[in-house]
Protein backbone atom coordinates (compact mmCIF):
# COMPACT_ATOMS: atom_id res chain seq x y z
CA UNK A 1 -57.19 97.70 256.36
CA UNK A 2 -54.12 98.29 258.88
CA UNK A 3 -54.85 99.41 262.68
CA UNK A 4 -52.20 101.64 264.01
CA UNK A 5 -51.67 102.51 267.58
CA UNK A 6 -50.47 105.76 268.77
CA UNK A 7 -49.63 106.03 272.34
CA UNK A 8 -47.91 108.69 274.68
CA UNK A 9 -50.20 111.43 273.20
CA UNK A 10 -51.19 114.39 274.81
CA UNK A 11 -54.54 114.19 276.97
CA UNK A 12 -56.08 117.23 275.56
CA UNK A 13 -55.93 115.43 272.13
CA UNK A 14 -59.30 114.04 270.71
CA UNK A 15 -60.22 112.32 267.65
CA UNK A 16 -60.22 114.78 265.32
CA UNK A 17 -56.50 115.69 266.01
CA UNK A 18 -55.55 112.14 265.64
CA UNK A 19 -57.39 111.93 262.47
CA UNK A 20 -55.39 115.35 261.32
CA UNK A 21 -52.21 113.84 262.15
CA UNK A 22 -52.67 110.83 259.66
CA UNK A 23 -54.54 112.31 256.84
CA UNK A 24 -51.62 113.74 254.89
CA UNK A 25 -50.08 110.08 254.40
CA UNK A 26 -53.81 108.70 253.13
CA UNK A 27 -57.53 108.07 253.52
CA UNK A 28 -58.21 107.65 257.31
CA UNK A 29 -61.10 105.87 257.98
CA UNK A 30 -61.21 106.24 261.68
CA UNK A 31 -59.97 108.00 264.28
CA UNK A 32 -60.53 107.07 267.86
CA UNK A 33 -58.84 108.33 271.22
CA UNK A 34 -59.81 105.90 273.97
CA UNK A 35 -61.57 107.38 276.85
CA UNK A 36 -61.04 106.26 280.43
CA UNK A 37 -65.05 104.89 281.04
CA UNK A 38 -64.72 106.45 284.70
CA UNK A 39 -63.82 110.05 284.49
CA UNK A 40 -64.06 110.72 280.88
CA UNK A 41 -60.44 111.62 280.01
CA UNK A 42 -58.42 110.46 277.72
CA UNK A 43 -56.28 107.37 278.58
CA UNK A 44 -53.39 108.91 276.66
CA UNK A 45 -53.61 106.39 273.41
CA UNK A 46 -55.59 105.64 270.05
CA UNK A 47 -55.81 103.70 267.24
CA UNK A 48 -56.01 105.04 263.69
CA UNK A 49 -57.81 102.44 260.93
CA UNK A 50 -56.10 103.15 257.17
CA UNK A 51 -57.00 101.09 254.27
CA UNK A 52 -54.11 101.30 252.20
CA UNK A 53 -51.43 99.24 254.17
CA UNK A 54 -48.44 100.77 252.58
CA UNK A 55 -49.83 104.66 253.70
CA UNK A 56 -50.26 103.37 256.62
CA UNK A 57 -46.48 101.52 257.55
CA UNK A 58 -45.28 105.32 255.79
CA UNK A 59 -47.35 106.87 258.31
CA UNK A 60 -45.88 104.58 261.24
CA UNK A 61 -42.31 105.56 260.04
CA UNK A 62 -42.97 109.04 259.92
CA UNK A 63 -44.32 109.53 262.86
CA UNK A 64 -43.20 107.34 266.09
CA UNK A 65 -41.08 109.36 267.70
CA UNK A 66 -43.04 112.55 266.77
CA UNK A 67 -43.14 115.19 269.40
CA UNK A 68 -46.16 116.50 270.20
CA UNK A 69 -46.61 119.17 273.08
CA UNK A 70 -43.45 117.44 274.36
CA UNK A 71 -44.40 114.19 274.02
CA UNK A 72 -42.59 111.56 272.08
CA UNK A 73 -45.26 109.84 270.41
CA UNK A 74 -44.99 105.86 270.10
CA UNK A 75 -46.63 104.28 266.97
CA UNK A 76 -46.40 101.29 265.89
CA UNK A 77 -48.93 98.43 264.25
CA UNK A 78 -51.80 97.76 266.15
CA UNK A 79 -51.63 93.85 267.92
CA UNK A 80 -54.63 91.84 268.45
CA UNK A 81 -55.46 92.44 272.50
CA UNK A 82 -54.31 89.50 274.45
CA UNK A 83 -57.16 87.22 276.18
CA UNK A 84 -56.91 88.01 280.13
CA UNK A 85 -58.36 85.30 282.37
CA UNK A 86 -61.95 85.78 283.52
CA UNK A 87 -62.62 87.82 286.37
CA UNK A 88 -64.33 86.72 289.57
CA UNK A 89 -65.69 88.44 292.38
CA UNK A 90 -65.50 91.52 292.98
CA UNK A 91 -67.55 93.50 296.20
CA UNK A 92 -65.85 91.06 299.06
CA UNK A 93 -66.47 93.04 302.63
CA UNK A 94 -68.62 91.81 305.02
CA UNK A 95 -71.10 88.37 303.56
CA UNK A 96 -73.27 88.48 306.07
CA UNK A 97 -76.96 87.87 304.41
CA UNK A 98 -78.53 88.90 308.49
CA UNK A 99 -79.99 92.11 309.62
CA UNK A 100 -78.71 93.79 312.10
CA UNK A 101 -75.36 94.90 313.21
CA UNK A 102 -73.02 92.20 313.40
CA UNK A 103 -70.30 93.10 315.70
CA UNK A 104 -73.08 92.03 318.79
CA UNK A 105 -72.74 88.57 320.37
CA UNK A 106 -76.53 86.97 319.60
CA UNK A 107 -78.07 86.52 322.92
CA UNK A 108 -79.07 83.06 323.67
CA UNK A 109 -83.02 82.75 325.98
């Protein structure tokens, strides 16, 4: 099974259009337009899983460099995501574990 990416796409297209877009070079057995998690749009990319490996590379010549809506599509064979270092943290602002405000000087008695 090949993975093919398909970026540069317009953000009004959803799965099924990406899956239309493949199927007349061969089976597509998924079709998936990644959403941003936030405000539910589309992030503007996809990938595309075909089984047969040589539909699929036909597919990727055919169509990078596609216009769509007047968008040059970029396509291309999907790469394995790269491993990003761990993330720490996060929140920061102020660490005070007290209640109360504070900005106040304590009072000493």
């Amino acid at each position: 099974m090949k993975t093919i990416y398909v970026g540069n796409l317009p953000f009004t297209f959803g799965d099924s259009d990406l899956a239309n877009l493949f199927q007349g070079f061969g089976e597509v057995k998924s079709a998936k337009i990644i959403m941003d998690r936030d405000t539910g749009r589309s992030k503007g990319f996809g990938f595309v899983d075909m089984d047969d490996d040589g539909a699929a590379m036909n597919a990727i010549e055919q169509t990078n460099g596609q216009e769509i809506n007047g968008r040059a599509i970029r396509v291309n064979e999907s790469q394995p995501r790269e491993a990003r270092p761990p993330r720490f943290g996060g929140g920061g602002g102020n660490r005070s574990f007290g209640g109360g405000d504070n900005r106040r000087p304590r009072r000493s008695y």
